[in-house]
PDB file of N, CA and C in Angstrom:
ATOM      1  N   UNK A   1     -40.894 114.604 -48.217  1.00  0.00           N
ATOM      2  CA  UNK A   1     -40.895 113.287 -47.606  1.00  0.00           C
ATOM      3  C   UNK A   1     -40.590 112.245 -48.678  1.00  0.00           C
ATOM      4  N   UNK A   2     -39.453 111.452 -48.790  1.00  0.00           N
ATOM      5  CA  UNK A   2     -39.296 110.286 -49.559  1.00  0.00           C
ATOM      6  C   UNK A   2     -39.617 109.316 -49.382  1.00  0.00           C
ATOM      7  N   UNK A   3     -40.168 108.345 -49.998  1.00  0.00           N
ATOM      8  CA  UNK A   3     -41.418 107.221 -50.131  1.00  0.00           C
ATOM      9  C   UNK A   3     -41.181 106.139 -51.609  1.00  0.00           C
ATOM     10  N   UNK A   4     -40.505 105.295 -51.328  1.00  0.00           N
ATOM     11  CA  UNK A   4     -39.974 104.265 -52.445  1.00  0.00           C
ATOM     12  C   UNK A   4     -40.246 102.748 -52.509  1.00  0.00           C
ATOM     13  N   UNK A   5     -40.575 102.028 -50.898  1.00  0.00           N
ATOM     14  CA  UNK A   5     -40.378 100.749 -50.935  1.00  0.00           C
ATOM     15  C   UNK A   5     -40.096  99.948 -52.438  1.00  0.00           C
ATOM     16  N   UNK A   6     -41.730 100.327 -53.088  1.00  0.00           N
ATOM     17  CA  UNK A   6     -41.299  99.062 -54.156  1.00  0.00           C
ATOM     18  C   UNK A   6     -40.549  99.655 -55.242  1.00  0.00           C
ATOM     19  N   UNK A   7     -40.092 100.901 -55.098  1.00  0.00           N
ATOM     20  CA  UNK A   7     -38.819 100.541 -56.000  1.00  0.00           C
ATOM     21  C   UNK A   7     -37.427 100.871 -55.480  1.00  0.00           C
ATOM     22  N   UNK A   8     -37.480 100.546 -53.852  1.00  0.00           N
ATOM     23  CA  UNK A   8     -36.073 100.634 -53.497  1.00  0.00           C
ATOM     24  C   UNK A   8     -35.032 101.585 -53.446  1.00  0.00           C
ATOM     25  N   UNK A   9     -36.135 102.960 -53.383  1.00  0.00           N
ATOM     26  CA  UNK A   9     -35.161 104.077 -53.359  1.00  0.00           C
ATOM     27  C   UNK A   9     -34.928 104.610 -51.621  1.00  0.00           C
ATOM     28  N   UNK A  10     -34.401 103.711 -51.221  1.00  0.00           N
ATOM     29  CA  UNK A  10     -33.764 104.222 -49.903  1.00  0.00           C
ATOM     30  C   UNK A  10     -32.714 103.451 -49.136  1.00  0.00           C
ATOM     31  N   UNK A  11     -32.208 104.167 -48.343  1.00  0.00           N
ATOM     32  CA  UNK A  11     -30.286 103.636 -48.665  1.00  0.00           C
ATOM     33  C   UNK A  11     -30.640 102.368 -48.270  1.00  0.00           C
ATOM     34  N   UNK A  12     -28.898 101.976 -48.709  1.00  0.00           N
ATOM     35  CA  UNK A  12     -28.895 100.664 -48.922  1.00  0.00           C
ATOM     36  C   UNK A  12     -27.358 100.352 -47.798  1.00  0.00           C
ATOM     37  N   UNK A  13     -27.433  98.857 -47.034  1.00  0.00           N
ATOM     38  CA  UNK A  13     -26.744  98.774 -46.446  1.00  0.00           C
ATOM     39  C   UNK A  13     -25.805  97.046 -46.535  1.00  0.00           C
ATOM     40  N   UNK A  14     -25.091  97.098 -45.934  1.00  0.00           N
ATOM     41  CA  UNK A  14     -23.640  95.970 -46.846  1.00  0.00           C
ATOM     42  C   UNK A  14     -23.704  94.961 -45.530  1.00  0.00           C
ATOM     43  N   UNK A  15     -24.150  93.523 -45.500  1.00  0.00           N
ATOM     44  CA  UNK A  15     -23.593  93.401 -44.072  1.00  0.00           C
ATOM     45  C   UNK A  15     -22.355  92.834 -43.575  1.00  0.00           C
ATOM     46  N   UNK A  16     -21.865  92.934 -42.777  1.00  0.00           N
ATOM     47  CA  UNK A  16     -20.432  92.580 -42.412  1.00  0.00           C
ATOM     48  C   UNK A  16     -20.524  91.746 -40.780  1.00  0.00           C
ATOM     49  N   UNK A  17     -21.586  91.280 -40.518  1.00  0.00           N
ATOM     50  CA  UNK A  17     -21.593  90.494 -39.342  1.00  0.00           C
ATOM     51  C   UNK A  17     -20.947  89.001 -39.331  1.00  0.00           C
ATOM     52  N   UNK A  18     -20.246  88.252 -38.434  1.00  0.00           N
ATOM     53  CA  UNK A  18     -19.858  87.084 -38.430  1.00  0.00           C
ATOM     54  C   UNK A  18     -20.822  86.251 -37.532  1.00  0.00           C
ATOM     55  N   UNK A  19     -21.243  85.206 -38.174  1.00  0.00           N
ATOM     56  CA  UNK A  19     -22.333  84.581 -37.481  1.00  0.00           C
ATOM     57  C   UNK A  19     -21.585  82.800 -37.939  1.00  0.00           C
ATOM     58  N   UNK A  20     -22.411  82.112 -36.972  1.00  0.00           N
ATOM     59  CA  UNK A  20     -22.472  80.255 -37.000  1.00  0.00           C
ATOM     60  C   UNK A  20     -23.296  80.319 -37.617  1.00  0.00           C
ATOM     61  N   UNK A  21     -23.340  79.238 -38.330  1.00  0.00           N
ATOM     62  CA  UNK A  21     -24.699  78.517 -39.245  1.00  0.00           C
ATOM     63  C   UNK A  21     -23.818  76.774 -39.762  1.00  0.00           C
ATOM     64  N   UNK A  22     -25.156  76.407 -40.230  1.00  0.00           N
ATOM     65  CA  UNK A  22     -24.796  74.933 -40.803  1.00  0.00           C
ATOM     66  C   UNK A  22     -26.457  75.136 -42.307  1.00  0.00           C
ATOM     67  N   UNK A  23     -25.655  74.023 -43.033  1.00  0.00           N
ATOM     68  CA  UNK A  23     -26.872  74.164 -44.256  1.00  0.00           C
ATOM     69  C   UNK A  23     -27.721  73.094 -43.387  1.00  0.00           C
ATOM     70  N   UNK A  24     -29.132  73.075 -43.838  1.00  0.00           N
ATOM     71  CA  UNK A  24     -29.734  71.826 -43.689  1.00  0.00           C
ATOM     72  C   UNK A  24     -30.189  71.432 -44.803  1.00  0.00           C
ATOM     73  N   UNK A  25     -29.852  69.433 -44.230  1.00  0.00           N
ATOM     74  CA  UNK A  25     -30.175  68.421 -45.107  1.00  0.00           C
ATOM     75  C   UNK A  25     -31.211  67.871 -45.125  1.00  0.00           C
ATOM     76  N   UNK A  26     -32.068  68.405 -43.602  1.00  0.00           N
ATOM     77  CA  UNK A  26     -33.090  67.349 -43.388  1.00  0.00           C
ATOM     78  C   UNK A  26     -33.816  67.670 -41.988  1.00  0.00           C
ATOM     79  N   UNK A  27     -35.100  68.040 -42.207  1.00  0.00           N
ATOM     80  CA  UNK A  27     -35.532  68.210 -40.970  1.00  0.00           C
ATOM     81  C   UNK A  27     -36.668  67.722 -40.993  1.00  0.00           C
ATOM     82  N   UNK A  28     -37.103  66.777 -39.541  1.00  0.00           N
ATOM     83  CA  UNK A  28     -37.719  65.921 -38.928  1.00  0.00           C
ATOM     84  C   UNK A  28     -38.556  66.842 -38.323  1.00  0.00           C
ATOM     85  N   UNK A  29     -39.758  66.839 -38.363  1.00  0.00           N
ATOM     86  CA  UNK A  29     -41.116  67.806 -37.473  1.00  0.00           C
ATOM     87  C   UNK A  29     -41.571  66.656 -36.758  1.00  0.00           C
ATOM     88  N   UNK A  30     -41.788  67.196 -34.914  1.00  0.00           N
ATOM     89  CA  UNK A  30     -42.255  66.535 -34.136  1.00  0.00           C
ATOM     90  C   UNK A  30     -43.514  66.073 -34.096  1.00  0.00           C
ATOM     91  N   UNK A  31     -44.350  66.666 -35.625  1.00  0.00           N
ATOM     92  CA  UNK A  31     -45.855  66.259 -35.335  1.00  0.00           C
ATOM     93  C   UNK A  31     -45.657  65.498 -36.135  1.00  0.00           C
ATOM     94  N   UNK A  32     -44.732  65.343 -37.319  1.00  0.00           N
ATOM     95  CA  UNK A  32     -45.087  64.222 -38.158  1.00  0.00           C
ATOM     96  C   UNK A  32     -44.890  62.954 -37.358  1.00  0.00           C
ATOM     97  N   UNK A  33     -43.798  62.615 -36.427  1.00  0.00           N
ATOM     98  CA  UNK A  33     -43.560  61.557 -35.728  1.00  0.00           C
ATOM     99  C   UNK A  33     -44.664  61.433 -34.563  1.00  0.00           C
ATOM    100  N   UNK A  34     -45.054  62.846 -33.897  1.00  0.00           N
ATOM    101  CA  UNK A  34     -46.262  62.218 -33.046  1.00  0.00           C
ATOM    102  C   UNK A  34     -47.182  61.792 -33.879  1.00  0.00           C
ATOM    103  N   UNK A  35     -47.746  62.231 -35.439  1.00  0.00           N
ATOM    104  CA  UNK A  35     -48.570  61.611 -35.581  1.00  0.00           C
ATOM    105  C   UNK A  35     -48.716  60.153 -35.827  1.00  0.00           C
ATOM    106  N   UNK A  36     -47.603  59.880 -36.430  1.00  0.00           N
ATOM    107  CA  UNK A  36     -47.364  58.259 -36.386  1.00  0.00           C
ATOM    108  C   UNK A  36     -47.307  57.262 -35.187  1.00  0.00           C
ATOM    109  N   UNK A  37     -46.565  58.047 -34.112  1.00  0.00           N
ATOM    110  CA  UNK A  37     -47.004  57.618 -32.515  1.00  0.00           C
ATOM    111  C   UNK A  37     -48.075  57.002 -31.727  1.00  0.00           C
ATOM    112  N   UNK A  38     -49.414  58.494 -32.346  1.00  0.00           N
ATOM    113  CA  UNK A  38     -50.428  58.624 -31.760  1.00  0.00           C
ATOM    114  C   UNK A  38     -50.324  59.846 -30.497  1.00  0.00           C
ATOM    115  N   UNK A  39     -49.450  60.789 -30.362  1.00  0.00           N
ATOM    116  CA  UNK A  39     -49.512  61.005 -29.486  1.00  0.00           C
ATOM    117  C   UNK A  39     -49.540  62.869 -29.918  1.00  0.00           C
ATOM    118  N   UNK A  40     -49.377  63.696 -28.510  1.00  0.00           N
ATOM    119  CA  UNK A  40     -49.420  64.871 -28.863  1.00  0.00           C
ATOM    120  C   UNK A  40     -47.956  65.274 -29.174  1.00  0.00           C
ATOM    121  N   UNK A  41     -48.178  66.219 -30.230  1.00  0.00           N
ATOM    122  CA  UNK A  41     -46.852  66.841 -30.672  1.00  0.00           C
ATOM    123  C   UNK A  41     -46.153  68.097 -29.591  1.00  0.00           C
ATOM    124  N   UNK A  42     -44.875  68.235 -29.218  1.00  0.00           N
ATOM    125  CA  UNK A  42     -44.401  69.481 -28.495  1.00  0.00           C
ATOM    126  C   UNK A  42     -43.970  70.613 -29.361  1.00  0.00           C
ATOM    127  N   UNK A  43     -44.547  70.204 -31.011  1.00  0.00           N
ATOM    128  CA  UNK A  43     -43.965  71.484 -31.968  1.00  0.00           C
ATOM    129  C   UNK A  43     -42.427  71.640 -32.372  1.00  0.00           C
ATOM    130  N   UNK A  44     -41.709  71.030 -31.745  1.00  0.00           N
ATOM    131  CA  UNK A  44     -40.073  70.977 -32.237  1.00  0.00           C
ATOM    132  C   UNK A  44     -39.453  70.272 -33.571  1.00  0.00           C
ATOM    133  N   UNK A  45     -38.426  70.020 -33.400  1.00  0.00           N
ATOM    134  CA  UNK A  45     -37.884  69.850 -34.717  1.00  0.00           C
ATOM    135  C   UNK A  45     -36.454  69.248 -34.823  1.00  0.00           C
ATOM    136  N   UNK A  46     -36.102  68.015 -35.213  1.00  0.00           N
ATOM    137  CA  UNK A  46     -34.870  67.748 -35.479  1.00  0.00           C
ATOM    138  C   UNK A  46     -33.484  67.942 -36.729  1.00  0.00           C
ATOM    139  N   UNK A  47     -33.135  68.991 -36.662  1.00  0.00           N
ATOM    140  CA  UNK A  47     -32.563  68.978 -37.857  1.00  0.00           C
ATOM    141  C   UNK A  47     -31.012  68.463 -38.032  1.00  0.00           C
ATOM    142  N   UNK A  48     -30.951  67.914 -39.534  1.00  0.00           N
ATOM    143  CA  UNK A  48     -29.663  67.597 -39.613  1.00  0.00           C
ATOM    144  C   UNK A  48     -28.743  68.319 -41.103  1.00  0.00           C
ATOM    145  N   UNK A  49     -28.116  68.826 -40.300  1.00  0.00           N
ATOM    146  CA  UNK A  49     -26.530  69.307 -41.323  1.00  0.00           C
ATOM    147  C   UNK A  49     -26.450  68.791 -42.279  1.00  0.00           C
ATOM    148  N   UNK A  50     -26.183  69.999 -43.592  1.00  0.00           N
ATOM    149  CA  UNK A  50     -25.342  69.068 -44.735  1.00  0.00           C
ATOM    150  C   UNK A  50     -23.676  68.758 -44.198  1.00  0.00           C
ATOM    151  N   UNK A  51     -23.151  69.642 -43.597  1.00  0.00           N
ATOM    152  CA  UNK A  51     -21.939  69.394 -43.501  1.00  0.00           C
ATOM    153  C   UNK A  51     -21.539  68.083 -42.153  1.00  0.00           C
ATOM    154  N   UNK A  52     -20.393  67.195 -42.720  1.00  0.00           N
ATOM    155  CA  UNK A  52     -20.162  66.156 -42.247  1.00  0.00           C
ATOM    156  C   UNK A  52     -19.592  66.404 -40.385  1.00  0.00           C
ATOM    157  N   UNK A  53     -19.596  65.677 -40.157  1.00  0.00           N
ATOM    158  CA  UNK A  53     -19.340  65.576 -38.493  1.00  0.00           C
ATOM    159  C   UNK A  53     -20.204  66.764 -37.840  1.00  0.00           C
ATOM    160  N   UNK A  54     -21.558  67.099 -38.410  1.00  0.00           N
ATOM    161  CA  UNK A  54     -21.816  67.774 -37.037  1.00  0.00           C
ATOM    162  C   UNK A  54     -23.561  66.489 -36.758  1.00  0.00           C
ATOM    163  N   UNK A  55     -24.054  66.095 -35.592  1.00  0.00           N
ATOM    164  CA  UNK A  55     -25.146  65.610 -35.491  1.00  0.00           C
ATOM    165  C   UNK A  55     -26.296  66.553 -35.584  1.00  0.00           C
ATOM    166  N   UNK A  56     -27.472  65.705 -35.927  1.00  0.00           N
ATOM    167  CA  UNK A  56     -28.847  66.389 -36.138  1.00  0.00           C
ATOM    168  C   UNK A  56     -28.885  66.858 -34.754  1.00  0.00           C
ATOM    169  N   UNK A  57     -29.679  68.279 -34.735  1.00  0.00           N
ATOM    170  CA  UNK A  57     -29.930  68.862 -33.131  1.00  0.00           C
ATOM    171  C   UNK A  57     -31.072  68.991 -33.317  1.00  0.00           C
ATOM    172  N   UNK A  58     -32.164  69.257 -32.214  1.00  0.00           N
ATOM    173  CA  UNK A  58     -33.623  69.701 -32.323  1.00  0.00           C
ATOM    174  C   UNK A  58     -33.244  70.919 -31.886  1.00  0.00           C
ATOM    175  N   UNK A  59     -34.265  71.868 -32.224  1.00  0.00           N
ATOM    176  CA  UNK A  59     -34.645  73.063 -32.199  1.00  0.00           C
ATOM    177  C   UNK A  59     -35.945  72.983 -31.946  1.00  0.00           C
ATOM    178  N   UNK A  60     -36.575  74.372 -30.368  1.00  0.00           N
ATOM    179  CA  UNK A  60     -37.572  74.527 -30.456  1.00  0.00           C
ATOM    180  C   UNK A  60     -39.153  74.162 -31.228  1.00  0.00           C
ATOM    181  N   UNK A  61     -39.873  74.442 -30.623  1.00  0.00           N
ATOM    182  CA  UNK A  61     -41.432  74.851 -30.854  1.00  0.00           C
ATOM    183  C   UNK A  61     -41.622  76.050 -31.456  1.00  0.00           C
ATOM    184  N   UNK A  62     -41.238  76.963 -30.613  1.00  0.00           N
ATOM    185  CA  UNK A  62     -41.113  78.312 -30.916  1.00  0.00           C
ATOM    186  C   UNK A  62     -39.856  79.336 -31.701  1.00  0.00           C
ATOM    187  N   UNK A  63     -38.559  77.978 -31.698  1.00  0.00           N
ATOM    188  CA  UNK A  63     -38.344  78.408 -33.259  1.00  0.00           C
ATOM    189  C   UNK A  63     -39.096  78.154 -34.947  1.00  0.00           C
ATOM    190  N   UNK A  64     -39.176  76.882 -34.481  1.00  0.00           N
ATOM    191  CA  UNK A  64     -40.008  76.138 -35.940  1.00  0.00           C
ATOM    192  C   UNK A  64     -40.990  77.551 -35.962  1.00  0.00           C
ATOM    193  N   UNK A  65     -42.058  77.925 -35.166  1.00  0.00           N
ATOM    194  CA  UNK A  65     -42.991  78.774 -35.203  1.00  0.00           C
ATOM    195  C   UNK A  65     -42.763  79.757 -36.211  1.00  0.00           C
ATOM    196  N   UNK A  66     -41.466  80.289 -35.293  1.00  0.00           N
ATOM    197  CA  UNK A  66     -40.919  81.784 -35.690  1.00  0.00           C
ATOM    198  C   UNK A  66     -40.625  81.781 -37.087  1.00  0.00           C
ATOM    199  N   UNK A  67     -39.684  80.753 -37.048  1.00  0.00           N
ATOM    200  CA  UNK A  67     -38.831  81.317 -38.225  1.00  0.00           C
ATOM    201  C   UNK A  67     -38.888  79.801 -39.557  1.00  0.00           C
ATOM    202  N   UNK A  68     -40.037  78.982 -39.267  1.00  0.00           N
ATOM    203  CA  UNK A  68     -40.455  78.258 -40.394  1.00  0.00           C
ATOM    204  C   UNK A  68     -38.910  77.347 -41.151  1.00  0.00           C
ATOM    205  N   UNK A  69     -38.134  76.729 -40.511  1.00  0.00           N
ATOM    206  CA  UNK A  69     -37.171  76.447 -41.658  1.00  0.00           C
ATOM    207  C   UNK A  69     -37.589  75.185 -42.562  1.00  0.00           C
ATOM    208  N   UNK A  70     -36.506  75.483 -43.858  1.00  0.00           N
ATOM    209  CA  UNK A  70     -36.900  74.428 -44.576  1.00  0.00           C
ATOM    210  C   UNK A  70     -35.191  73.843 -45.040  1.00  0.00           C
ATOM    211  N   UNK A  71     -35.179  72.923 -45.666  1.00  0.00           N
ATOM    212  CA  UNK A  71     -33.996  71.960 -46.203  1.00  0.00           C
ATOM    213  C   UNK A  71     -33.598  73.328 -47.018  1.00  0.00           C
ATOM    214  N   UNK A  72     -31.939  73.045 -47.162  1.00  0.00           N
ATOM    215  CA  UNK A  72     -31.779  73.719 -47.913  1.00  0.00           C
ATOM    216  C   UNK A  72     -31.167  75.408 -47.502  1.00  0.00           C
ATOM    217  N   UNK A  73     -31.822  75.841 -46.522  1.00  0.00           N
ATOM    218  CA  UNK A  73     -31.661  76.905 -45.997  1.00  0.00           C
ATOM    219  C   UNK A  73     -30.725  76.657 -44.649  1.00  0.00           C
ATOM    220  N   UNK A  74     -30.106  77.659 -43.823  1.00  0.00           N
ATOM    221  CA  UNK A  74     -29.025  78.017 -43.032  1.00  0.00           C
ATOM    222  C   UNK A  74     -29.699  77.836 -41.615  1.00  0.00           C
ATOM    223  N   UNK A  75     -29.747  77.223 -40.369  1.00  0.00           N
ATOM    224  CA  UNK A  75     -29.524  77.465 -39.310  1.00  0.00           C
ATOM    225  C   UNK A  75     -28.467  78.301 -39.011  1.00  0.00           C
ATOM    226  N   UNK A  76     -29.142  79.552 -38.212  1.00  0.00           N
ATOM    227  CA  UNK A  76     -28.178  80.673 -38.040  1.00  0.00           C
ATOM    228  C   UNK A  76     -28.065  80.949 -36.347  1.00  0.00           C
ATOM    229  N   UNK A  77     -26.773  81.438 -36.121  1.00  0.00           N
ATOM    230  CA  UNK A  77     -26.680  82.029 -34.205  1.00  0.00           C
ATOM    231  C   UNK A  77     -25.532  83.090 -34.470  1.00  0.00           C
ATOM    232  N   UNK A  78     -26.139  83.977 -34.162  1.00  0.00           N
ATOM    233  CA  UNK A  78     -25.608  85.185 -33.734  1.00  0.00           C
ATOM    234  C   UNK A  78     -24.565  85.696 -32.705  1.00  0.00           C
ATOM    235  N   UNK A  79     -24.173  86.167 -32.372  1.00  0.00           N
ATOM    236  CA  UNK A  79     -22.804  86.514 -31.713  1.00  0.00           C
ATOM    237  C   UNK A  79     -23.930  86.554 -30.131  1.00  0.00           C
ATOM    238  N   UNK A  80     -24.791  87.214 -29.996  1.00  0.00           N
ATOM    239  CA  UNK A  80     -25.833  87.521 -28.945  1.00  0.00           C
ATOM    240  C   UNK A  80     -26.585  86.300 -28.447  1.00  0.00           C
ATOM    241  N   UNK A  81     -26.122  85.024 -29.496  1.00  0.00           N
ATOM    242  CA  UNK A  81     -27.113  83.588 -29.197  1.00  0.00           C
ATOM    243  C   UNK A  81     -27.990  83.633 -30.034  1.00  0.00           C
ATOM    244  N   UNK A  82     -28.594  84.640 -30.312  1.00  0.00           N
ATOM    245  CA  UNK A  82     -30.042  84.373 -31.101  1.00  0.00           C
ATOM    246  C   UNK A  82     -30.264  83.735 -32.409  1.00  0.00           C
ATOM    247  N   UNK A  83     -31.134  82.897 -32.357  1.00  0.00           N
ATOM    248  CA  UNK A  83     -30.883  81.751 -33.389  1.00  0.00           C
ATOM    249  C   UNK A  83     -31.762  82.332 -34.690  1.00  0.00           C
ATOM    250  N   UNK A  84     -31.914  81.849 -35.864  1.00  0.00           N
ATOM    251  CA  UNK A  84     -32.449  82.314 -36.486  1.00  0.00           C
ATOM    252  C   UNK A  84     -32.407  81.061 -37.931  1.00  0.00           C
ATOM    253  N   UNK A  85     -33.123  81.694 -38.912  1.00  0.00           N
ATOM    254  CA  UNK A  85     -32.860  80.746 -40.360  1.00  0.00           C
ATOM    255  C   UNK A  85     -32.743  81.915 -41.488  1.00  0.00           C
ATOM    256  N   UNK A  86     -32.122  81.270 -42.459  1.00  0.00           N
ATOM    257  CA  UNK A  86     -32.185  82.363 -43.783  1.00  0.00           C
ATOM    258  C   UNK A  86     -32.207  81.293 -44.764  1.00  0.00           C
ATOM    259  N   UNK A  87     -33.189  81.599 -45.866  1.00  0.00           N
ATOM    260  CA  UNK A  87     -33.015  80.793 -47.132  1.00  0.00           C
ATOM    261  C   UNK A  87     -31.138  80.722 -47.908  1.00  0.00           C
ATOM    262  N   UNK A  88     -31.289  79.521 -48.224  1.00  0.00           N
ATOM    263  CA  UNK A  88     -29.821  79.064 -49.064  1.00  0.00           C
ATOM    264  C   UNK A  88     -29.132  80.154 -49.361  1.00  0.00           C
ATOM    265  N   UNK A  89     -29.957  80.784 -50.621  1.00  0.00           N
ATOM    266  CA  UNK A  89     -29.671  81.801 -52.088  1.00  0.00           C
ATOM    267  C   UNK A  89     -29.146  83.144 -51.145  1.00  0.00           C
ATOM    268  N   UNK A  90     -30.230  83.158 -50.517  1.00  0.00           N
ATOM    269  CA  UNK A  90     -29.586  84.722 -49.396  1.00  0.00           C
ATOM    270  C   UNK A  90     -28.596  84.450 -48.850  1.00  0.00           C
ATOM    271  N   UNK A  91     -28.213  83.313 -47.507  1.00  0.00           N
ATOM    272  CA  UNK A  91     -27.305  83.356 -46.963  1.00  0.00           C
ATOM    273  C   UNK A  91     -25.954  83.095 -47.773  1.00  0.00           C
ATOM    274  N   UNK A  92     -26.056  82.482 -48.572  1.00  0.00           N
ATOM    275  CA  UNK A  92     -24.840  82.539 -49.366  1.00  0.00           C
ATOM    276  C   UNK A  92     -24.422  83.890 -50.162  1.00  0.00           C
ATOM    277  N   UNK A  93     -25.419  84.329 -50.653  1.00  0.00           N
ATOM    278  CA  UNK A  93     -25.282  85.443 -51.257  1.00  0.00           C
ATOM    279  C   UNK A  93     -24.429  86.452 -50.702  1.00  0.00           C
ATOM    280  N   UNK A  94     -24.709  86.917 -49.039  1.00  0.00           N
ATOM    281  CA  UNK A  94     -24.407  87.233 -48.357  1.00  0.00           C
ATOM    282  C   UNK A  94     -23.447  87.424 -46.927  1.00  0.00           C
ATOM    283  N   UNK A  95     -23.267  85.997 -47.045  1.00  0.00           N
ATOM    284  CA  UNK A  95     -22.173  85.561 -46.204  1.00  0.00           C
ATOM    285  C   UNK A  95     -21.045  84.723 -47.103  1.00  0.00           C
ATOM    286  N   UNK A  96     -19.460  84.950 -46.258  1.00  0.00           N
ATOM    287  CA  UNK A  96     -18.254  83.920 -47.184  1.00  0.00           C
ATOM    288  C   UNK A  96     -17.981  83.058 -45.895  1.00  0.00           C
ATOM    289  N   UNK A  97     -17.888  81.792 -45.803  1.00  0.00           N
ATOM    290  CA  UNK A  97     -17.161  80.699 -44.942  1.00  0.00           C
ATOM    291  C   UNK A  97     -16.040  81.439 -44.453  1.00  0.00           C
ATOM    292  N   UNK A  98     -15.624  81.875 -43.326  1.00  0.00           N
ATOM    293  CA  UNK A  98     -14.073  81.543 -42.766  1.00  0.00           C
ATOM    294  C   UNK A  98     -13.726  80.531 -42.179  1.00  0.00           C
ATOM    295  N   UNK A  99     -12.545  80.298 -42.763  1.00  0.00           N
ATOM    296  CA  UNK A  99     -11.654  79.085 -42.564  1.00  0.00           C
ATOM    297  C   UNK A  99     -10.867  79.439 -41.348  1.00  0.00           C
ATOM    298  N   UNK A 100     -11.219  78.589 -39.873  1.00  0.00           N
ATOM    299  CA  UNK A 100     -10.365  78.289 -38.972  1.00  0.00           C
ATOM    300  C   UNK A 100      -9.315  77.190 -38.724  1.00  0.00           C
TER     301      UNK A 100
END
């Protein structure tokens, strides 16, 4: 039986998926603004793009939940819809821009 986690002895795989994403510049949490409000928060989130011409979008409650994003890191959607985040260093690491 082979048994490696922490030192990574088990195969290794390349990824080759094409996915949407945008970097973020800036994201707005709905509790910080309810708290300034006074009111109750719905848990969501406004984020805005580094890259030019696209507008800030909100995202879920139950993304913020899930998948915690921070500045800096990738809003991601999948060919299937499913949204997701990856830190900066990874997604770049890992993904190249195609140019349409």
């Amino acid at each position: 039986m082979r048994g490696a986690v922490e030192g990574y002895a088990m195969p290794r795989y390349r990824c080759h998926k094409e996915v949407w994403a945008l970097k973020i510049a800036a994201i707005e949490f709905d509790a910080t603004r309810a708290a300034a409000e006074g009111r109750e928060t719905d848990g969501s989130a406004m984020i805005t793009p580094v890259e030019a011409g696209y507008a800030p979008f909100k995202v879920s409650a139950a993304y913020v939940k899930k998948h915690d994003p921070k500045i800096g890191g990738y809003y991601v959607i999948y060919r299937d819809g499913y949204q997701s985040w990856s830190p900066g260093a990874e997604f770049e690491d890992g993904y190249t821009r195609i140019e349409t």
